[in-house]
Protein backbone atom coordinates (compact mmCIF):
# COMPACT_ATOMS: atom_id res chain seq x y z
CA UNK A 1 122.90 91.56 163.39
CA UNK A 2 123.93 93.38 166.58
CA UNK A 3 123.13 96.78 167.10
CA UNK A 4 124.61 99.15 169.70
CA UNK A 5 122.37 102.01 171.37
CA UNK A 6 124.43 105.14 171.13
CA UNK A 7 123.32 108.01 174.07
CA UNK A 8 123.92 110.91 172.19
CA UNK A 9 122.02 112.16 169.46
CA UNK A 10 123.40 112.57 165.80
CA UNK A 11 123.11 116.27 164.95
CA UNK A 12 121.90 115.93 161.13
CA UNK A 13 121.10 118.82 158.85
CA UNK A 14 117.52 119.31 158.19
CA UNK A 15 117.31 118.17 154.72
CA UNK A 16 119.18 114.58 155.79
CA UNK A 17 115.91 114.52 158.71
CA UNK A 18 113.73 115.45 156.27
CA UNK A 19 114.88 112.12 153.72
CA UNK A 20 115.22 109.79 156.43
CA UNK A 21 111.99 110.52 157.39
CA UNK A 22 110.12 110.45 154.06
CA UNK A 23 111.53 107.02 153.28
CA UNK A 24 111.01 105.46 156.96
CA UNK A 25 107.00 106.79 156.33
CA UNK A 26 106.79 104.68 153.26
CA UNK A 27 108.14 101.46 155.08
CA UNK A 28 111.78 101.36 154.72
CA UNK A 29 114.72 101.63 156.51
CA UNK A 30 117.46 104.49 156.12
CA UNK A 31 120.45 104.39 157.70
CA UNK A 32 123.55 106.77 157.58
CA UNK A 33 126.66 104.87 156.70
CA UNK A 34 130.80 106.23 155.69
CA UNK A 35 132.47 109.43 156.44
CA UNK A 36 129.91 111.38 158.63
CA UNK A 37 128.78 108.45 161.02
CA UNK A 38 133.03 107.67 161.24
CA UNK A 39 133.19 111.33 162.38
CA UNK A 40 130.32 111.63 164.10
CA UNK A 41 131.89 108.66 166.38
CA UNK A 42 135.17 110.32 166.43
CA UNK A 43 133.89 113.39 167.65
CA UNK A 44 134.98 115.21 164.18
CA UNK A 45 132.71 117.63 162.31
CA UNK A 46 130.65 115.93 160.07
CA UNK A 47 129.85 116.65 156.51
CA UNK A 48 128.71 114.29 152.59
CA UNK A 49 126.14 112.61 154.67
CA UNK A 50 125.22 109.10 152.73
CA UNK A 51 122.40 107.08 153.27
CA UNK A 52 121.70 103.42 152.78
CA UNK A 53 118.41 102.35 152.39
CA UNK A 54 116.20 98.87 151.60
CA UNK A 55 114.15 100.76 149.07
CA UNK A 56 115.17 100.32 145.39
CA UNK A 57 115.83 103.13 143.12
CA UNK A 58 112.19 103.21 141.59
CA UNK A 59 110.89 103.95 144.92
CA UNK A 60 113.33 106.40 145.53
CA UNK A 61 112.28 108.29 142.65
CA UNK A 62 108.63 107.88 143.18
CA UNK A 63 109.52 109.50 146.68
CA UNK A 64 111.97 112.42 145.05
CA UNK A 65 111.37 113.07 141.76
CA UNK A 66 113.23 116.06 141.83
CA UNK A 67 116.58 114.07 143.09
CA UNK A 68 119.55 113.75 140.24
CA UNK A 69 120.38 109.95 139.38
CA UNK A 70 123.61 109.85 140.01
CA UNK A 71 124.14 106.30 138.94
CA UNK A 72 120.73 104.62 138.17
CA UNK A 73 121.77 101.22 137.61
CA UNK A 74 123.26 101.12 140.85
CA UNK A 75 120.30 102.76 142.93
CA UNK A 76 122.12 106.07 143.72
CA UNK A 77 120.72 109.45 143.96
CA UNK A 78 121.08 112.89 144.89
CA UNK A 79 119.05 115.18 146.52
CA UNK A 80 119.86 118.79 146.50
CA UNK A 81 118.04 121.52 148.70
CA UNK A 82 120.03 124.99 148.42
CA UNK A 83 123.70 124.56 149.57
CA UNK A 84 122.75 121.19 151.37
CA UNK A 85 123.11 117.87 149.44
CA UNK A 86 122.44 114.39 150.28
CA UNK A 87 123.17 111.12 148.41
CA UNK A 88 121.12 107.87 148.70
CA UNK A 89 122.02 104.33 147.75
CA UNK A 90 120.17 101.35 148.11
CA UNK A 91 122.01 98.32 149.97
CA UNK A 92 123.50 96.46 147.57
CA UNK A 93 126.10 93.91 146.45
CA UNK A 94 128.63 94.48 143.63
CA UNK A 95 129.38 91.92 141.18
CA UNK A 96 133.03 91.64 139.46
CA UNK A 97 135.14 94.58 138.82
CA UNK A 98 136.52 94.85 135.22
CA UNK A 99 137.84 97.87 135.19
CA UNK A 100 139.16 98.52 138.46
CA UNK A 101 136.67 101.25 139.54
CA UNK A 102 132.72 100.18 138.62
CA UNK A 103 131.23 96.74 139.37
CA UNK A 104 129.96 95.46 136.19
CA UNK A 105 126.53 95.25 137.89
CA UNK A 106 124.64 95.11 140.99
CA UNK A 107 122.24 93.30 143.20
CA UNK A 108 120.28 95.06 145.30
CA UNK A 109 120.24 93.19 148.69
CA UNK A 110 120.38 93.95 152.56
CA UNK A 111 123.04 95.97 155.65
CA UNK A 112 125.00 92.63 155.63
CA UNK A 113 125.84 92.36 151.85
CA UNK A 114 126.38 96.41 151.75
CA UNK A 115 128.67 96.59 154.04
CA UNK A 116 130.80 94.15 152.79
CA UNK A 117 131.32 95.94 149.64
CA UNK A 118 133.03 98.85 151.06
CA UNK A 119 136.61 99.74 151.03
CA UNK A 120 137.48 100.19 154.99
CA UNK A 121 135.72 99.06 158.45
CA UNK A 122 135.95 102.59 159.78
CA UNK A 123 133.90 103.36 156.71
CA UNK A 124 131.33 100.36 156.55
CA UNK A 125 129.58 101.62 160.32
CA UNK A 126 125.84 102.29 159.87
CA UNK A 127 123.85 104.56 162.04
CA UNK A 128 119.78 104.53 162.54
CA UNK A 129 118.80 108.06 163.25
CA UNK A 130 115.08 106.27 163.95
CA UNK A 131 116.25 104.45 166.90
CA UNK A 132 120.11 106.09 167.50
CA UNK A 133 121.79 102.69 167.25
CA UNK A 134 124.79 101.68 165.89
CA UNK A 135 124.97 98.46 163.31
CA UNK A 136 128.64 97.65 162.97
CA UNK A 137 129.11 94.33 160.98
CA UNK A 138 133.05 94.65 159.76
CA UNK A 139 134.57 95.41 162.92
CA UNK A 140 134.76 99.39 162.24
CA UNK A 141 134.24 100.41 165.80
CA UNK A 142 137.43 98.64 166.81
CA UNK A 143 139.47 99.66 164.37
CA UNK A 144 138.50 103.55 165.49
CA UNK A 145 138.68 102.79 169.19
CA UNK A 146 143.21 100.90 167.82
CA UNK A 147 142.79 104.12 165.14
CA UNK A 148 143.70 101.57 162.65
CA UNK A 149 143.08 101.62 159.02
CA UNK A 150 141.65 98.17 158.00
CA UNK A 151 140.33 96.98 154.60
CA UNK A 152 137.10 95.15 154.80
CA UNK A 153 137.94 91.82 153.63
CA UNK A 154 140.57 91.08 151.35
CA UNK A 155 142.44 94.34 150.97
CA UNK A 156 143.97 92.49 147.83
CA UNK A 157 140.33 91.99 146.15
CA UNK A 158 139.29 95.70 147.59
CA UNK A 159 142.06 97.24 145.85
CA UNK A 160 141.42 95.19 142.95
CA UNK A 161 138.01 96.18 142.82
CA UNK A 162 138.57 100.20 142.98
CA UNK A 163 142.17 100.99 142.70
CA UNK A 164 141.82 104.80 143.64
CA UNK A 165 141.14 103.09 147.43
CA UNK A 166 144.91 103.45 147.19
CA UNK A 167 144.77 106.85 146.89
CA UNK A 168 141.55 106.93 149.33
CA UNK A 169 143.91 104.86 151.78
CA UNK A 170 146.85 107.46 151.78
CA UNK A 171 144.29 110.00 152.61
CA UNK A 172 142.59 108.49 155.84
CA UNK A 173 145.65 107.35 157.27
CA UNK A 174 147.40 111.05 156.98
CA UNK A 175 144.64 112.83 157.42
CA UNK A 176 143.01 110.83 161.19
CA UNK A 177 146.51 110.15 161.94
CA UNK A 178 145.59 106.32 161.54
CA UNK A 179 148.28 103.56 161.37
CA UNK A 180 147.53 101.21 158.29
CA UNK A 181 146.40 97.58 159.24
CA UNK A 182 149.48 95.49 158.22
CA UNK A 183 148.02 92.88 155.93
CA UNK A 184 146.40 96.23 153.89
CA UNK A 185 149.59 98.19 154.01
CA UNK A 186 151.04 94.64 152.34
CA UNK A 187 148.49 95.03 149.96
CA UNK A 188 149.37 98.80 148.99
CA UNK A 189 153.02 98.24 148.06
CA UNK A 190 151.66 95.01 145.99
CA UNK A 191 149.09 96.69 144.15
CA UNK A 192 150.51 100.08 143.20
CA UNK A 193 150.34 99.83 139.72
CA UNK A 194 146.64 99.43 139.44
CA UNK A 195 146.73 103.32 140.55
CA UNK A 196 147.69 103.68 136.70
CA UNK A 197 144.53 102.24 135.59
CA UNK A 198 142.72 105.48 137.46
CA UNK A 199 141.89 107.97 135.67
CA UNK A 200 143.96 111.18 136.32
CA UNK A 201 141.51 113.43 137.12
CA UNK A 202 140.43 110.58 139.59
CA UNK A 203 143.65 110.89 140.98
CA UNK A 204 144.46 114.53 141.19
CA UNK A 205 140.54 114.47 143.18
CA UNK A 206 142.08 112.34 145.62
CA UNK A 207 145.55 113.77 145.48
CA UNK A 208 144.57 117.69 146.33
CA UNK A 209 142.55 117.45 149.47
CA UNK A 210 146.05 115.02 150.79
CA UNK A 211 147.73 118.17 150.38
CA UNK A 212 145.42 120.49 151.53
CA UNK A 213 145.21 117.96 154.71
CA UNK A 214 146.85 118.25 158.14
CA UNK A 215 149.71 115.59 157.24
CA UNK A 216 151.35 116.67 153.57
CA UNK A 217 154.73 115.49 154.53
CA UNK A 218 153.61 112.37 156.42
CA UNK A 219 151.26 111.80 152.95
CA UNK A 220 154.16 111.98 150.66
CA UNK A 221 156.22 109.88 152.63
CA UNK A 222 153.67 107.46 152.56
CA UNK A 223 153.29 107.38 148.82
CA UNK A 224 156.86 106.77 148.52
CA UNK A 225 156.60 104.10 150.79
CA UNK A 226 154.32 102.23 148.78
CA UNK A 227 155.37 103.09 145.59
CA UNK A 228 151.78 105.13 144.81
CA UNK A 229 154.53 108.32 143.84
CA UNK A 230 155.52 105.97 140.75
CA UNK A 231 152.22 106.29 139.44
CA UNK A 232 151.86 109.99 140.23
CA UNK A 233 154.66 112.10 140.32
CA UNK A 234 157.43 109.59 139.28
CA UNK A 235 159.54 112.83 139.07
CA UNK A 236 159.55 113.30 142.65
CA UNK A 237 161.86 109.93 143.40
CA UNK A 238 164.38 112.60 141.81
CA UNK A 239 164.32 114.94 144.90
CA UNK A 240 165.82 111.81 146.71
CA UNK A 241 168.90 111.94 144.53
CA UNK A 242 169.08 115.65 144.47
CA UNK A 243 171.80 117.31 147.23
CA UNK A 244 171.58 120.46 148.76
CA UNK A 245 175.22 121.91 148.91
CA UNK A 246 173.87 124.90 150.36
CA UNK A 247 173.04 123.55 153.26
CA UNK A 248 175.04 122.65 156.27
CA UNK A 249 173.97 118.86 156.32
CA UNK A 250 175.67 116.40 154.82
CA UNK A 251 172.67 114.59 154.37
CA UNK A 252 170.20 116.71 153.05
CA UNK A 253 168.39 116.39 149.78
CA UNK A 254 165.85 117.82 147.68
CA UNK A 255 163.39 114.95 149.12
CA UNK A 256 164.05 116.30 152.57
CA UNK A 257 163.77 119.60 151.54
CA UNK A 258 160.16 119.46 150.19
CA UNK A 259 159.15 117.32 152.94
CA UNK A 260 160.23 119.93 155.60
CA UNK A 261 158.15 122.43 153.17
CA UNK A 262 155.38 120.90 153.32
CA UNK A 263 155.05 120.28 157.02
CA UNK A 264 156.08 123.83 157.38
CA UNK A 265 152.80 124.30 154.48
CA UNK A 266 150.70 122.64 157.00
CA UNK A 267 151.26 125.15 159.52
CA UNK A 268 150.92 128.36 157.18
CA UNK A 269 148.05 130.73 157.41
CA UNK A 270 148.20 131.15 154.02
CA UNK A 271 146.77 127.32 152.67
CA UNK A 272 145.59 127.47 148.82
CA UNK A 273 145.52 124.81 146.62
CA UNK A 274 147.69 126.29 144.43
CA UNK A 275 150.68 127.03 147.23
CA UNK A 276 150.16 123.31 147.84
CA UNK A 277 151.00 122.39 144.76
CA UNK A 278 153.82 124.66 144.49
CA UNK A 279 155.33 123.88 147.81
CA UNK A 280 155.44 120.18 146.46
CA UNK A 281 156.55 120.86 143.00
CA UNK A 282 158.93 123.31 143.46
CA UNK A 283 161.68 121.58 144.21
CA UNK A 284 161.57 118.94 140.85
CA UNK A 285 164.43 118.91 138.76
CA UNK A 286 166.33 116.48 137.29
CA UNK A 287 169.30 115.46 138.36
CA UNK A 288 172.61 116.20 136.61
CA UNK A 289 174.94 113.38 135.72
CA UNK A 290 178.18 114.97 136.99
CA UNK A 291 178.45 118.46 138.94
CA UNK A 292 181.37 119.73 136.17
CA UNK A 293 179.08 120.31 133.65
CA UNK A 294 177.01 123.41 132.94
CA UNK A 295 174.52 121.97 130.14
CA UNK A 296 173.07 124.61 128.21
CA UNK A 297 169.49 125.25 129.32
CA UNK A 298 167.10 123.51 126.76
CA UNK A 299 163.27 122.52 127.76
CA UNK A 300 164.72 118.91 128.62
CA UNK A 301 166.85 120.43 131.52
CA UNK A 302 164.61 123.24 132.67
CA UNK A 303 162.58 122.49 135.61
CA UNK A 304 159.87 124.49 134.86
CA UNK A 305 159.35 121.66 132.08
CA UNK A 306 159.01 118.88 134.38
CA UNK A 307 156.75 120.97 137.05
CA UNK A 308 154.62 121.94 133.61
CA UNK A 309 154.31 118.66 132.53
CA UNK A 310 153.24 116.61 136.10
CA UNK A 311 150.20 119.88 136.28
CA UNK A 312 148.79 118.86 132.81
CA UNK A 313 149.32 115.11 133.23
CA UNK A 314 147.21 114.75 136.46
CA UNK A 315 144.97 117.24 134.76
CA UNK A 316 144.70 120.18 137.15
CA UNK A 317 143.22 123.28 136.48
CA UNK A 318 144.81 125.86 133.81
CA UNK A 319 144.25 128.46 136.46
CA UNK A 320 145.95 126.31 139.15
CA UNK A 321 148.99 124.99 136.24
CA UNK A 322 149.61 128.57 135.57
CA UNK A 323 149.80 129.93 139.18
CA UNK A 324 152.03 127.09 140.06
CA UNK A 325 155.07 127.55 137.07
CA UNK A 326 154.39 131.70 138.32
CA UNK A 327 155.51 130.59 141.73
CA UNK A 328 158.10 128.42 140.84
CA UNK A 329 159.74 130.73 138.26
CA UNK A 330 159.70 134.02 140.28
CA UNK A 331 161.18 132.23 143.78
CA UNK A 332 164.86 132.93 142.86
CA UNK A 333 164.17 136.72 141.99
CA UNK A 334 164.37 137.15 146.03
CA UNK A 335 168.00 137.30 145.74
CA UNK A 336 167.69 140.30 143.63
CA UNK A 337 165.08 142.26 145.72
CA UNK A 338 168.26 144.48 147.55
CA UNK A 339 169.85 145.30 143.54
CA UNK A 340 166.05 146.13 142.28
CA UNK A 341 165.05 149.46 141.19
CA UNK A 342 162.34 150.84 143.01
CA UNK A 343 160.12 150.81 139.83
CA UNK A 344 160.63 146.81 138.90
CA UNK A 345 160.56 146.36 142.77
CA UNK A 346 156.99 147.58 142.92
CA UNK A 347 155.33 146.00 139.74
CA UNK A 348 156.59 142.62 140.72
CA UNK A 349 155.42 142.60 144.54
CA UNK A 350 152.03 144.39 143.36
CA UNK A 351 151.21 140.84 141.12
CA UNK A 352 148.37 139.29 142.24
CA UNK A 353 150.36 136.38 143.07
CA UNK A 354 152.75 138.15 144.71
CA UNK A 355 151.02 137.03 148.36
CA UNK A 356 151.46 133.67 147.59
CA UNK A 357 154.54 133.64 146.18
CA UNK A 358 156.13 135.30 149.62
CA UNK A 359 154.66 132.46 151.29
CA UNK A 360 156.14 130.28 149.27
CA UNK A 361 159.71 131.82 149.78
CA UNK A 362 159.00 131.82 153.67
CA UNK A 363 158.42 128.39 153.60
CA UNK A 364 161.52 127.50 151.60
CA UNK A 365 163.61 129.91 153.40
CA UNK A 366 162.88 128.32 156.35
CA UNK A 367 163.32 124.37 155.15
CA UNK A 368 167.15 125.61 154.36
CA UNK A 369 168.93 128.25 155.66
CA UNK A 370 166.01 130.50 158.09
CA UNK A 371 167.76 133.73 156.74
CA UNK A 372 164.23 135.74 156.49
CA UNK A 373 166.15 138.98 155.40
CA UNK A 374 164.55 139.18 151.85
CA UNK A 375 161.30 137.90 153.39
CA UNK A 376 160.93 140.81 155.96
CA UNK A 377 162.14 143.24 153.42
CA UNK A 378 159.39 142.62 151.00
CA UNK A 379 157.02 142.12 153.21
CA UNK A 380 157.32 145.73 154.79
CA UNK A 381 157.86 146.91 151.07
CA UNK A 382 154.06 144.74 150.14
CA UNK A 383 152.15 146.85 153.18
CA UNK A 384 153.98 150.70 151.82
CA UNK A 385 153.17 149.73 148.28
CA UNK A 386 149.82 149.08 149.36
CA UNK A 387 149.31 151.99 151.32
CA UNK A 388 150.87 154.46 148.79
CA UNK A 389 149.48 152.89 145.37
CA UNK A 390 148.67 155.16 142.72
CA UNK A 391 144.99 155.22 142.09
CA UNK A 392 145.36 155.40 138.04
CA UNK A 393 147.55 155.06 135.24
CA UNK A 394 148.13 159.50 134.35
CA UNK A 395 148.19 158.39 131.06
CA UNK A 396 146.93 155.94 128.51
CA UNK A 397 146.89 154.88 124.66
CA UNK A 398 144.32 157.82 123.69
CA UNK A 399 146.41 160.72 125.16
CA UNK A 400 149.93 159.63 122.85
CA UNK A 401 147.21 159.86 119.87
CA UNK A 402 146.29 162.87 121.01
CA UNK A 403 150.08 164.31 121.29
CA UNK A 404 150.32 162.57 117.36
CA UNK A 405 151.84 159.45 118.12
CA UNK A 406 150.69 156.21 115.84
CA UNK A 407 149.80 153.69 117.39
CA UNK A 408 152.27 150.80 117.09
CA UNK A 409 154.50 149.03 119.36
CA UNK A 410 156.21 151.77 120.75
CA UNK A 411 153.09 152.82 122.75
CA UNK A 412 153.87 149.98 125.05
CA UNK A 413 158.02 151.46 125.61
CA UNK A 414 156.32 154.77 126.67
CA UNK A 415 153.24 153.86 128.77
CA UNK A 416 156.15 151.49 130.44
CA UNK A 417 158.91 154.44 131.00
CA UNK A 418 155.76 156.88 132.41
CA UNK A 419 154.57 154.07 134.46
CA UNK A 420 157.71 153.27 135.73
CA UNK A 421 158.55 157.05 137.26
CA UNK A 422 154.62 157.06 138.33
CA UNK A 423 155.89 154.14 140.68
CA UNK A 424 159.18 155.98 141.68
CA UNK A 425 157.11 159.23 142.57
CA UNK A 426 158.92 161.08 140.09
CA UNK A 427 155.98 161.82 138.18
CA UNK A 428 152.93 162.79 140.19
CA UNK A 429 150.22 164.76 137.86
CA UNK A 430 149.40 164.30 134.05
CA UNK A 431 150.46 167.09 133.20
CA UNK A 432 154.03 166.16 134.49
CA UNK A 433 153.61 163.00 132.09
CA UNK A 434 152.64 164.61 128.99
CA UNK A 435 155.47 167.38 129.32
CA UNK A 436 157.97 164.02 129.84
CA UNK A 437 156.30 162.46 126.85
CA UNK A 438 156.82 165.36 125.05
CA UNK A 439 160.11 166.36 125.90
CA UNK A 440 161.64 162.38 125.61
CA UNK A 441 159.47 161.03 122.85
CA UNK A 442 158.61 163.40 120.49
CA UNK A 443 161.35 163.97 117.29
């Protein structure tokens, strides 16, 4: 083994000092290996330190016995202390995959056989905070000098043995700005469909910090490239077939569309998780056999069934599924904004989602035809409402009981007509609203 004395020091949290030390004390090495030492060396921030150690998971629990086992039968733990976590594996070699994402068991060995079980070189780089050298045994620190993305091995058996290193592939590449090693890029397109053996929620782990990355477009085009989209988001081959006559290119599709969208995402000051997923969903729909037809709508044909579907089959939040059909639903109501009255104006910009949503038609406004009238119109409309909000509803269900109204369904009709003048200034006091109750309700 060759190691390589670094000059600068690794800045570590305390609680990563504070393990490395309390396992080099009783005789064993602990090095830091994967994402933080890769950014550490690329001059990144660094965060999800990892450790690698020669002692076995027995030891490791005699030396924390407050740590989590994360998985005990292959030596991993966790070690919490207040917002800080750290997770500690002991070197080991895998044994045959049968499942595509676990090793069906383990030996626990040395640096040489643990590094060879990782998924990519820039990944498999340990670090000795003891000494500050470098142990690089899979050719990682090239690969970072070329920025190229390189399975360790066979990328055919590495993808065999965790398919979500697909997924895990997509997201490096995008998200460094890495080119993919050819002979692994060869190996993407041939494995694709062991993505499908992943669990969704695996997926949709993977999937959601890719779009919350610096690259979305590049990301997506990538998946298409190497068929990954089939086993995610088949839907979103449709955008390719999917023209946009209201455009002045000949060319332009659906596909181009939400790619422009999501660079434009990328950019936005306004990054959720939930305006991802709307920026790249938006767009889905299926596309019509000929143009002369106007099928009548049914939940086959509506597009909010396809963008509800793809949210509960990759398992995302119900918070995060119901934001997203919100967004999509509401974007055409822009056109309207001019024809509104004042009343529905205000209760639909003063949603919650309302913020997100004008993002959302920024973004798409400006992937087509840049006309930013409606934008800049409710936008200046968003900051008066907010300004010039009524505190409080003037009146509620107990003051209609109190004029003798029952309650019933008809509470909602007048609550809604009081509210609705409230908004338009119209009605100012209480007073003013029981005297309109009084005088439009009461027989």
């Amino acid at each position: 083994m060759t190691w390589i004395r670094t000059d600068q020091k690794f800045p570590l949290p305390q609680i990563v000092r504070n393990v490395v030390q309390k396992i080099n004390d009783a005789d064993h090495v602990a090095y830091l290996v994967g994402g933080s030492v890769r950014d550490y060396l690329m001059g990144r921030p660094t965060k999800d330190h990892d450790i690698a150690t020669s002692a076995r998971p027995e030891k490791l629990m005699e030396l924390f016995p407050n740590a989590y086992p994360v998985g005990k039968a292959f030596g991993v733990i966790r070690i919490i202390d207040g917002d800080h976590e750290v997770e500690v594996a002991t070197f080991r070699q895998d044994s045959d995959y049968e499942d595509h994402r676990r090793p069906q068991s383990v030996q626990f060995k040395g640096p040489v056989e643990d590094a060879f079980r990782r998924d990519f070189t820039i990944n498999g780089i340990y670090y000795d905070p003891k000494t500050q050298r470098i142990l690089d045994l899979v050719g990682g620190l090239g690969d970072l000098a070329k920025r190229s993305l390189r399975a360790i091995g066979d990328p055919d058996d590495r993808f065999q043995e965790d398919a979500l290193r697909l997924l895990r592939a997509v997201r490096f590449a995008t998200t460094l700005h890495f080119e993919i090693d050819p002979d692994t890029l060869k190996a993407l397109k041939k494995r694709f469909r062991l993505l499908g053996k992943v669990s969704r929620e695996r997926v949709q782990s993977e999937l959601s910090p890719i779009l919350m990355g610096p690259h979305p477009d590049q990301a997506l085009q990538l998946l298409s490239q190497t068929n990954l989209i089939l086993e995610i988001i088949p839907e979103a081959e449709w955008l390719k077939s999917i023209k946009q006559p209201h455009l002045d290119q000949t060319e332009s599709t659906a596909w181009n569309t939400t790619l422009h969208c999501l660079k434009l995402f990328s950019k936005s000051s306004h990054r959720t998780l939930t305006l991802a997923w709307a920026v790249l969903l938006h767009e889905i729909k299926k596309p019509q056999p000929t143009k002369n037809i106007t099928p009548e709508k049914t939940p086959e044909r509506d597009f909010l069934f396809y963008i509800e579907q793809i949210c509960r089959r990759l398992k995302l939040p119900n918070e995060i599924t119901t934001k997203v059909l919100y967004l999509s639903s509401e974007l055409f109501k822009f056109k309207e904004v001019f024809q509104m009255r004042n009343a529905t104006l205000q209760r639909w910009i003063q949603h919650p989602g309302f913020p997100e949503l004008l993002e959302l038609h920024r973004i798409s406004t400006l992937s087509q035809d840049g006309n930013l009238s409606y934008y800049d119109f409710c936008f200046s409309k968003l900051e008066e409402f907010r300004q010039s909000a009524p505190s409080q509803r003037l009146l509620d269900g107990e003051d209609l009981i109190q004029l003798g109204f029952e309650p019933g369904p008809h509470f909602t009709q007048i609550l809604r007509t009081v509210e609705d003048l409230v908004l338009e200034k119209r009605l100012q006091t209480k007073e003013e609203a029981l005297e309109f109750v009084v005088k439009h309700f009461v027989t």
